[in-house]
PDB file of N, CA and C in Angstrom:
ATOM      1  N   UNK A   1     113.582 286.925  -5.445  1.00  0.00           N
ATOM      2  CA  UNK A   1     114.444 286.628  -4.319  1.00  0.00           C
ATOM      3  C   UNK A   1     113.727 287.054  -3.054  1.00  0.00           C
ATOM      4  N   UNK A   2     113.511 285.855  -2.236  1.00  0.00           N
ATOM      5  CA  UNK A   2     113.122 286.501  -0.940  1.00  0.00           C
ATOM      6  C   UNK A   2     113.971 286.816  -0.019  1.00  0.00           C
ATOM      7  N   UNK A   3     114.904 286.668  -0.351  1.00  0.00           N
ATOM      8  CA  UNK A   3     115.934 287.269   1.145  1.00  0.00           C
ATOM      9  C   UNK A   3     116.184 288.578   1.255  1.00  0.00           C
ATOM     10  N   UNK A   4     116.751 288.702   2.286  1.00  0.00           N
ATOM     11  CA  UNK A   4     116.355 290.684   2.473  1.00  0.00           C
ATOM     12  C   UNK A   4     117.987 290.686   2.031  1.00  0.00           C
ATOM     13  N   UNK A   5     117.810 292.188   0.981  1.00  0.00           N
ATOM     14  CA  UNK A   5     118.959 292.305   0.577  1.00  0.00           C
ATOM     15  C   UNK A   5     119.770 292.876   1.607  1.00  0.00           C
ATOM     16  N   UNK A   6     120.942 292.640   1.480  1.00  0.00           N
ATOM     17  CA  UNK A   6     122.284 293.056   2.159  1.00  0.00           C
ATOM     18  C   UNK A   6     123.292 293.342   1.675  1.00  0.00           C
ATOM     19  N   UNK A   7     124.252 294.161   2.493  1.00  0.00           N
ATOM     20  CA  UNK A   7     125.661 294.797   1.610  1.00  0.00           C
ATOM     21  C   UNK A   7     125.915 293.394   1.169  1.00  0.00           C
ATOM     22  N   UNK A   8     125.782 291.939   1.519  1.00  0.00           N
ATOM     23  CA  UNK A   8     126.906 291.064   1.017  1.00  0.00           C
ATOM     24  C   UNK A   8     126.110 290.395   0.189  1.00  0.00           C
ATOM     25  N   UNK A   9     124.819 290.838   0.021  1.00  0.00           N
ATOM     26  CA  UNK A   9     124.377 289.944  -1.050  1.00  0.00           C
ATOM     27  C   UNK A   9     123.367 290.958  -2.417  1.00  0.00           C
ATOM     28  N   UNK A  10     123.798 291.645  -2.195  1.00  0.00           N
ATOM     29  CA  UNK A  10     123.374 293.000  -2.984  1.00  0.00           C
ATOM     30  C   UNK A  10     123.771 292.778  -4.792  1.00  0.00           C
ATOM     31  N   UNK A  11     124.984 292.568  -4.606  1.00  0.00           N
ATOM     32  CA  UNK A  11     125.829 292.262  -5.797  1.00  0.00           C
ATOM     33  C   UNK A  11     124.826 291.189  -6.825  1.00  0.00           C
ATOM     34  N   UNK A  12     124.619 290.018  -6.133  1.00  0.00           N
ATOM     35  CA  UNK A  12     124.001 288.897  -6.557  1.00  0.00           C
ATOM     36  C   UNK A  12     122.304 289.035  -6.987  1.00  0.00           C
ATOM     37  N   UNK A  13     122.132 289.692  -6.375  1.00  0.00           N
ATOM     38  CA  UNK A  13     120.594 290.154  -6.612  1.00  0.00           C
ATOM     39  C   UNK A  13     120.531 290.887  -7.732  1.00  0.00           C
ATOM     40  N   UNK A  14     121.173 291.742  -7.560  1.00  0.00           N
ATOM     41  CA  UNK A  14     121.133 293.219  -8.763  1.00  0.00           C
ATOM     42  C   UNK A  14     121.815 292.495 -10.621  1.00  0.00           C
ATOM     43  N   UNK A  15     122.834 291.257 -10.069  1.00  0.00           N
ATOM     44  CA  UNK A  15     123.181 290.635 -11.123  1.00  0.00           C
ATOM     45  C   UNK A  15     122.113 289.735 -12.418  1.00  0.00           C
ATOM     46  N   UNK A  16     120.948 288.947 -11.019  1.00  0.00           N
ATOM     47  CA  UNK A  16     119.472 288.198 -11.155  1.00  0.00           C
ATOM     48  C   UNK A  16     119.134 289.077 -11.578  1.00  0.00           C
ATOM     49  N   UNK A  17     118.760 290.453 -11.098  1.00  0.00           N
ATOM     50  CA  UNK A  17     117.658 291.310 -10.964  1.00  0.00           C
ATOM     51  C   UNK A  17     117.990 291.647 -12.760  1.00  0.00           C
ATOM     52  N   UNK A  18     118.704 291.931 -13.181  1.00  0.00           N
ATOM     53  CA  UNK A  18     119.253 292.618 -14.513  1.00  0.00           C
ATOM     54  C   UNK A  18     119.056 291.430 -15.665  1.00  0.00           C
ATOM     55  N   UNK A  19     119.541 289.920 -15.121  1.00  0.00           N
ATOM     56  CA  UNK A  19     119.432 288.782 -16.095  1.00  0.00           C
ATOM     57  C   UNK A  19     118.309 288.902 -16.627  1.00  0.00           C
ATOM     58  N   UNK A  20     117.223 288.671 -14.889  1.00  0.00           N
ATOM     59  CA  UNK A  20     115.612 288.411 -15.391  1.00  0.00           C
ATOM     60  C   UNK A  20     115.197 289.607 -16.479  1.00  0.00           C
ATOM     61  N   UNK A  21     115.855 290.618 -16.666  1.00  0.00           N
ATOM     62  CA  UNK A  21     114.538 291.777 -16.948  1.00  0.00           C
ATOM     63  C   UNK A  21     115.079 291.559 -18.822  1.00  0.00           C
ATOM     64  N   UNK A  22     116.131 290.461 -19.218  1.00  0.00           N
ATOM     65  CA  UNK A  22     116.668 290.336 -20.303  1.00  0.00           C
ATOM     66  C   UNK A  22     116.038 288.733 -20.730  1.00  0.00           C
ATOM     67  N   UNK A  23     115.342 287.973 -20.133  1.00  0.00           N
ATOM     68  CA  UNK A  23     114.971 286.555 -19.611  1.00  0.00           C
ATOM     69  C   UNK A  23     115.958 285.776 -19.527  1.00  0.00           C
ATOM     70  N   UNK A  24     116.874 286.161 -18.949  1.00  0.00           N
ATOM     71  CA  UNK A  24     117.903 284.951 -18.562  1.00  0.00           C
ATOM     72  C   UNK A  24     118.520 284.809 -17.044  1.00  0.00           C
ATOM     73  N   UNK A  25     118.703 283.667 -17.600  1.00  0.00           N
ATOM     74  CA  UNK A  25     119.561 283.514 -15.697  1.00  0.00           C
ATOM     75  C   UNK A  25     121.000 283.236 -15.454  1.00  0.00           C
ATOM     76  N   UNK A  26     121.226 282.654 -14.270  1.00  0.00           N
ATOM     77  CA  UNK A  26     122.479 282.819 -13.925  1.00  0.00           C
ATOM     78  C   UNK A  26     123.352 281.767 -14.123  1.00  0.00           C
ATOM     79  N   UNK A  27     122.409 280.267 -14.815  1.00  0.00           N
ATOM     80  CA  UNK A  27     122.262 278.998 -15.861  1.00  0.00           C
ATOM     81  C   UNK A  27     123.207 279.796 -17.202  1.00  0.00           C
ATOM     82  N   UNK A  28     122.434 280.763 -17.711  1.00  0.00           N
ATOM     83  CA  UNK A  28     122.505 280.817 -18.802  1.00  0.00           C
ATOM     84  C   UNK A  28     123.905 281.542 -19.083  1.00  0.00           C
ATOM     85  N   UNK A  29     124.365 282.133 -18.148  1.00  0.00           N
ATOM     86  CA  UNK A  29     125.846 282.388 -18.279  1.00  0.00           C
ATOM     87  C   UNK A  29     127.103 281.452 -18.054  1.00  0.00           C
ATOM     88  N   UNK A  30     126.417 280.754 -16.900  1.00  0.00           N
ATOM     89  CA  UNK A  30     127.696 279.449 -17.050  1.00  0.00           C
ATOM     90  C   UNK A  30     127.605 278.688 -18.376  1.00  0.00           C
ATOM     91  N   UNK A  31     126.608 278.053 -18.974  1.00  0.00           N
ATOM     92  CA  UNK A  31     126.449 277.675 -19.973  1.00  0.00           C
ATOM     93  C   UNK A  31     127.011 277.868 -21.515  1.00  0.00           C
ATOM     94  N   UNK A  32     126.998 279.240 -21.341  1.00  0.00           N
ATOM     95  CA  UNK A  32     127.789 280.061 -22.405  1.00  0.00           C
ATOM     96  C   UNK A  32     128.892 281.111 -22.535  1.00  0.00           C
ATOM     97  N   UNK A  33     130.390 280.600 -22.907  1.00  0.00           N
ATOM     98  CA  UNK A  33     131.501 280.755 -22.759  1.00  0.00           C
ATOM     99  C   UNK A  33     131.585 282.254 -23.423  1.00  0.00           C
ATOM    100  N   UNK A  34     130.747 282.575 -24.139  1.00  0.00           N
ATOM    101  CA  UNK A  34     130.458 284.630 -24.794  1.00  0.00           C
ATOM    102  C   UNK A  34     129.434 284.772 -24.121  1.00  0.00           C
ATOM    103  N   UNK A  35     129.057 285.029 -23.029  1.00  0.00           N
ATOM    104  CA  UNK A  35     127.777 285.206 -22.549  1.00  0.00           C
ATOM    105  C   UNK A  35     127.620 287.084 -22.384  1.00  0.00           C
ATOM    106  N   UNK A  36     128.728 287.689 -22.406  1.00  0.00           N
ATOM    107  CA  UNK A  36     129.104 288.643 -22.308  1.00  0.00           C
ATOM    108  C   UNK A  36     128.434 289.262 -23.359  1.00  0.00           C
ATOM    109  N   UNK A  37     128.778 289.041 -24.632  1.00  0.00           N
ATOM    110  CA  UNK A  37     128.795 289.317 -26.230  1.00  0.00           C
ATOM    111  C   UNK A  37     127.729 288.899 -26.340  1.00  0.00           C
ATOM    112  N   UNK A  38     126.841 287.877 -25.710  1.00  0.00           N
ATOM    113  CA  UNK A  38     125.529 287.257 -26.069  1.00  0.00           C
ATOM    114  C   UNK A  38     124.704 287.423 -25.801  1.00  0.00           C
ATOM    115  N   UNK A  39     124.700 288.515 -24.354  1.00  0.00           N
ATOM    116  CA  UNK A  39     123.515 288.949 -24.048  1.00  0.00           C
ATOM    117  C   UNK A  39     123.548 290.480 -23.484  1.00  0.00           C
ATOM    118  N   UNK A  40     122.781 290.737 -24.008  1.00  0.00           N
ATOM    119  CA  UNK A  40     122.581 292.782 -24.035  1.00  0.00           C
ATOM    120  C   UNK A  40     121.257 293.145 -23.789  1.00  0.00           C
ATOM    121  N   UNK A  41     120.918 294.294 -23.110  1.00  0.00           N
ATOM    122  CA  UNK A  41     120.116 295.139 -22.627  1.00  0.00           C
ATOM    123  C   UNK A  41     120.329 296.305 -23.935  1.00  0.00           C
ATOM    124  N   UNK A  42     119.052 296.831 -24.220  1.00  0.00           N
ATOM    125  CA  UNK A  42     118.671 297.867 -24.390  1.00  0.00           C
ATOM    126  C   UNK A  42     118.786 299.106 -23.419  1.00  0.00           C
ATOM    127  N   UNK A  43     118.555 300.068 -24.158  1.00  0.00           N
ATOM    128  CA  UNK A  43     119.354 301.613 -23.343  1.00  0.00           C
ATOM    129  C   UNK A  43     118.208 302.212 -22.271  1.00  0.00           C
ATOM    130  N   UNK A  44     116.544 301.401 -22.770  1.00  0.00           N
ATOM    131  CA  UNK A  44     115.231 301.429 -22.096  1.00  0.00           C
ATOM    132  C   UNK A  44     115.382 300.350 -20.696  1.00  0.00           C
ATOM    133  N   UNK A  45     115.970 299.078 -21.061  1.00  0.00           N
ATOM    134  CA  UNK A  45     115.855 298.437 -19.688  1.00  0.00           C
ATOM    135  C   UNK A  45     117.251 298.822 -19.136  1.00  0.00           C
ATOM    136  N   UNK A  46     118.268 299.421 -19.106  1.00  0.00           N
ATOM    137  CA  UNK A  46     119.141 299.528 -18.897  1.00  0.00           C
ATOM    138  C   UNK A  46     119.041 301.340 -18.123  1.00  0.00           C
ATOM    139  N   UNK A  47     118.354 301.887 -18.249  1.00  0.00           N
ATOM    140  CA  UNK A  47     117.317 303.044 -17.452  1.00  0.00           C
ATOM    141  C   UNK A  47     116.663 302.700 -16.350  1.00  0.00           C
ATOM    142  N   UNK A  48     115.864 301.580 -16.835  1.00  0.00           N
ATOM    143  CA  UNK A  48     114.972 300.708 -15.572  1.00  0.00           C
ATOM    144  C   UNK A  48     115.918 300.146 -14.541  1.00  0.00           C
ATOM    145  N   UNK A  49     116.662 300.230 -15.312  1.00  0.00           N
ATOM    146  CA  UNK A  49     117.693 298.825 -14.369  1.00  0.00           C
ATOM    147  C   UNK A  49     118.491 299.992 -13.460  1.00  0.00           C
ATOM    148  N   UNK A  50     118.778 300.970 -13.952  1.00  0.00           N
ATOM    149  CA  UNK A  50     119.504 302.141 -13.048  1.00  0.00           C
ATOM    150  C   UNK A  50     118.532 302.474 -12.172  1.00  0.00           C
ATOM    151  N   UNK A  51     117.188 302.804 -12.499  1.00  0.00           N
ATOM    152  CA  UNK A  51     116.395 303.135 -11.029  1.00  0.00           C
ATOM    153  C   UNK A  51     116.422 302.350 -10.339  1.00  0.00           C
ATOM    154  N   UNK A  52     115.983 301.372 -10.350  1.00  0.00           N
ATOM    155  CA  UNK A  52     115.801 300.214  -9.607  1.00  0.00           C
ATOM    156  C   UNK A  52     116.757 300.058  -8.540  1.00  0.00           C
ATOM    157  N   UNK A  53     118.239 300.042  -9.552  1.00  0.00           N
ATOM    158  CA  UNK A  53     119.428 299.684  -8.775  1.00  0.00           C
ATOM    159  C   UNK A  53     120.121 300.817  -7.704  1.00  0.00           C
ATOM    160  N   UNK A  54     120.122 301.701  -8.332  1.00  0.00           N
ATOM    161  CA  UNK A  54     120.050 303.218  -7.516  1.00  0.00           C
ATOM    162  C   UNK A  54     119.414 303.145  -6.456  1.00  0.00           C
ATOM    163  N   UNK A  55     117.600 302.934  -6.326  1.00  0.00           N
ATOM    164  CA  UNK A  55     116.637 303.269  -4.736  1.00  0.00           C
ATOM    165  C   UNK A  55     117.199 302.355  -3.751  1.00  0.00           C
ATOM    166  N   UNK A  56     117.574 300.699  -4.490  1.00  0.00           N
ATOM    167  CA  UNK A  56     118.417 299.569  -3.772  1.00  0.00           C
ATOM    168  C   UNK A  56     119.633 300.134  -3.352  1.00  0.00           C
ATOM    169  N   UNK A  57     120.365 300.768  -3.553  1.00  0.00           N
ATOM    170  CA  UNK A  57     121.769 300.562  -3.537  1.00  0.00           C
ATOM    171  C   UNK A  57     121.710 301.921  -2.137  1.00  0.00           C
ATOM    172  N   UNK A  58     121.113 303.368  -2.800  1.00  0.00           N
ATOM    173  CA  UNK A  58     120.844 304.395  -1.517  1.00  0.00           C
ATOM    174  C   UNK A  58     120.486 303.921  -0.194  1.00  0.00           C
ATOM    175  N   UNK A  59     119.488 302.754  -0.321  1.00  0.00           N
ATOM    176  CA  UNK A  59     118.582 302.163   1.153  1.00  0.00           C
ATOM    177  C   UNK A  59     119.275 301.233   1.807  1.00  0.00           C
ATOM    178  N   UNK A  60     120.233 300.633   0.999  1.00  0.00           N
ATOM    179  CA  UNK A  60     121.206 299.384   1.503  1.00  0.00           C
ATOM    180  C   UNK A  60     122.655 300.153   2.151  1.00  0.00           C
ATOM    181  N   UNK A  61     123.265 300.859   0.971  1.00  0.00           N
ATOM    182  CA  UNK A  61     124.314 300.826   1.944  1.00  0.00           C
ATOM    183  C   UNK A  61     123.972 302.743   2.491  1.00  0.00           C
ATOM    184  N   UNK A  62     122.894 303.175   2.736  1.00  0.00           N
ATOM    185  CA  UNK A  62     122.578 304.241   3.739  1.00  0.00           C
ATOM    186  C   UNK A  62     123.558 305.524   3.350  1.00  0.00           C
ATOM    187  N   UNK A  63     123.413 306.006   1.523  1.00  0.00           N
ATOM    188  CA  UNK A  63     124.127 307.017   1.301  1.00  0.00           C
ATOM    189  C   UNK A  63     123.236 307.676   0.174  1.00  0.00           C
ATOM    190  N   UNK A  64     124.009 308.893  -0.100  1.00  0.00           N
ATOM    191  CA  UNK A  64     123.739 309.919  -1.003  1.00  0.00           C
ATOM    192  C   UNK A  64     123.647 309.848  -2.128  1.00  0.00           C
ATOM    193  N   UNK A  65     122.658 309.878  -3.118  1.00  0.00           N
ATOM    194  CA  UNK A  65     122.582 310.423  -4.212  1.00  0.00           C
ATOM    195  C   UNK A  65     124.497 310.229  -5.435  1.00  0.00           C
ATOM    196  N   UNK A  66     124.918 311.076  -4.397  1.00  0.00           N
ATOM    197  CA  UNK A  66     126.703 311.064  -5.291  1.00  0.00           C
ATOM    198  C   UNK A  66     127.196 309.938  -5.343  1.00  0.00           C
ATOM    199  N   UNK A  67     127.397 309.441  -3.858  1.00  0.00           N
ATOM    200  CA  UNK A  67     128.015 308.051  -3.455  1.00  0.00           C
ATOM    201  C   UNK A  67     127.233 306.869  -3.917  1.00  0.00           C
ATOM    202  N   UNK A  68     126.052 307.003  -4.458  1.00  0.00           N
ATOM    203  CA  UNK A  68     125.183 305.499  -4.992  1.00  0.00           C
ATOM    204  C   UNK A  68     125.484 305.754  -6.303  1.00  0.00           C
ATOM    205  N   UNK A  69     125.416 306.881  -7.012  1.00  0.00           N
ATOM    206  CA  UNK A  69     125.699 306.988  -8.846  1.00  0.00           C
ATOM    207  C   UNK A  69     127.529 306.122  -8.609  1.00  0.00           C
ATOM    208  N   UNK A  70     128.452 306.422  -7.453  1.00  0.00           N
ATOM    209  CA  UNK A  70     129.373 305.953  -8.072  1.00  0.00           C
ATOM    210  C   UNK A  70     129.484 304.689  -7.712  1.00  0.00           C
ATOM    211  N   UNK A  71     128.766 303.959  -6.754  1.00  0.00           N
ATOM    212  CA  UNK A  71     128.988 302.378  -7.003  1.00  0.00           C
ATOM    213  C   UNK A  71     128.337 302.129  -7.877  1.00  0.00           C
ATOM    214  N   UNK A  72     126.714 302.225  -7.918  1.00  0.00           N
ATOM    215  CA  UNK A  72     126.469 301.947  -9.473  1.00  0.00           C
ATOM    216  C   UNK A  72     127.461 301.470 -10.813  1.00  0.00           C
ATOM    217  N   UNK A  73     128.355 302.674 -10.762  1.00  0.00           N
ATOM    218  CA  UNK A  73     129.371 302.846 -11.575  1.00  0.00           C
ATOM    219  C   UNK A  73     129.914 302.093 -11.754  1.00  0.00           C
ATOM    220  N   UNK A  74     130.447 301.299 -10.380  1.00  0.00           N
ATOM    221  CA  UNK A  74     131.387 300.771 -10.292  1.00  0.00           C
ATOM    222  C   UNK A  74     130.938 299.194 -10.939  1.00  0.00           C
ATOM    223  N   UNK A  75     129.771 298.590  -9.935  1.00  0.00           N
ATOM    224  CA  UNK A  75     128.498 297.994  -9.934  1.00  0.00           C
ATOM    225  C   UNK A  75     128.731 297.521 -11.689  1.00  0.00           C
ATOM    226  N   UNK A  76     128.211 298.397 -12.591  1.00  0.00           N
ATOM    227  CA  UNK A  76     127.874 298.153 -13.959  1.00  0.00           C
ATOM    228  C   UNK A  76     129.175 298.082 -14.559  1.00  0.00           C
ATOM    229  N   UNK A  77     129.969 298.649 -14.720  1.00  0.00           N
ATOM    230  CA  UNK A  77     131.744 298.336 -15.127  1.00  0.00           C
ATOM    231  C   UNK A  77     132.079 296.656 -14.521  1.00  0.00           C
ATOM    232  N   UNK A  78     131.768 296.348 -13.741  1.00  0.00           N
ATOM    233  CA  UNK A  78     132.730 295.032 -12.939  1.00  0.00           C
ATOM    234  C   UNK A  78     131.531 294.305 -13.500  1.00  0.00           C
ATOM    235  N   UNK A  79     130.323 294.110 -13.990  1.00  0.00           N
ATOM    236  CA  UNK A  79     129.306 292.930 -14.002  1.00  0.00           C
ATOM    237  C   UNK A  79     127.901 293.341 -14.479  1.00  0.00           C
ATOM    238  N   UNK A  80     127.939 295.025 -15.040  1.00  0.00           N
ATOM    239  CA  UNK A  80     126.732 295.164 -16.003  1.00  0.00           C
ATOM    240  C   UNK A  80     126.655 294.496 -17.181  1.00  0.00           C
ATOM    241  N   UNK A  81     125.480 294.650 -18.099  1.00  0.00           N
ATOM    242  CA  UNK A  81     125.392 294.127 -19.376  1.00  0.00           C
ATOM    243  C   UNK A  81     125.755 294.868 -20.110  1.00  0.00           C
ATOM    244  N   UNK A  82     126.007 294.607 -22.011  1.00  0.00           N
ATOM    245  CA  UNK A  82     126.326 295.730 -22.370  1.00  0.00           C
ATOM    246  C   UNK A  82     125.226 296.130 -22.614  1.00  0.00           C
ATOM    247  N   UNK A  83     125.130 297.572 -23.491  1.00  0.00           N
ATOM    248  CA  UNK A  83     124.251 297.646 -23.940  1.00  0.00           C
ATOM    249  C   UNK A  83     123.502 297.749 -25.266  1.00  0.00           C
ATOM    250  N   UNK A  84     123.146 297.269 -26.237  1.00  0.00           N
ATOM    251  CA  UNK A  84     122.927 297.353 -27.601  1.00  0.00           C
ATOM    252  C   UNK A  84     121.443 297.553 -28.021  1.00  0.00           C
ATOM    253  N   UNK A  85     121.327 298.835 -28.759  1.00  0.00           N
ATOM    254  CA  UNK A  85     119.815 299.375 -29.612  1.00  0.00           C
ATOM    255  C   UNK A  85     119.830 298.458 -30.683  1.00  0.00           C
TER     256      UNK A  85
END
C-alpha cells in the first residue's frame, strides 16, 4: 500500500497487512462465506503481526504503549484472524 496510513484508513491496511502475511486477500474473503473458519494465522505470524501493528498503531494515532495494546485489542477482537498451531 502506498498511501500514507491514517486514523481512517489504518483499519484497512492492518486488515491487507495480516491477509498478505497468510497469502490471501481481501478477494479471498468475499469469495468465501467461512472465511473466518478458513483462514488462520499461526501464534509466530500472529507475534509478527502484533509488532508490526503496535509501532503502526503508537505512530498513527500518537499514544502510549497502554493505549496502543488496547486498540490492538480491540483492533484483533472486531477483525483479527484466528489463530491455529
Amino acid at each position: 500500500m502506498n498511501q500514507k496510513i491514517t486514523r481512517d484508513n489504518i483499519h484497512r491496511h492492518l486488515v491487507e497487512y495480516e491477509l498478505a502475511m497468510v497469502g490471501k486477500t481481501m478477494m479471498d474473503t468475499f469469495n468465501d462465506d467461512r472465511w473466518f473458519f478458513n483462514i488462520t494465522m499461526t501464534r509466530e505470524q500472529h507475534n509478527e503481526f502484533k509488532a508490526y501493528a503496535m509501532k503502526l498503531i503508537r505512530k498513527t494515532f500518537k499514544c502510549n504503549k497502554l493505549k496502543g495494546e488496547l486498540r490492538f485489542d480491540a483492533f484483533n477482537q472486531a477483525l483479527g484472524l484466528r489463530i491455529k498451531n
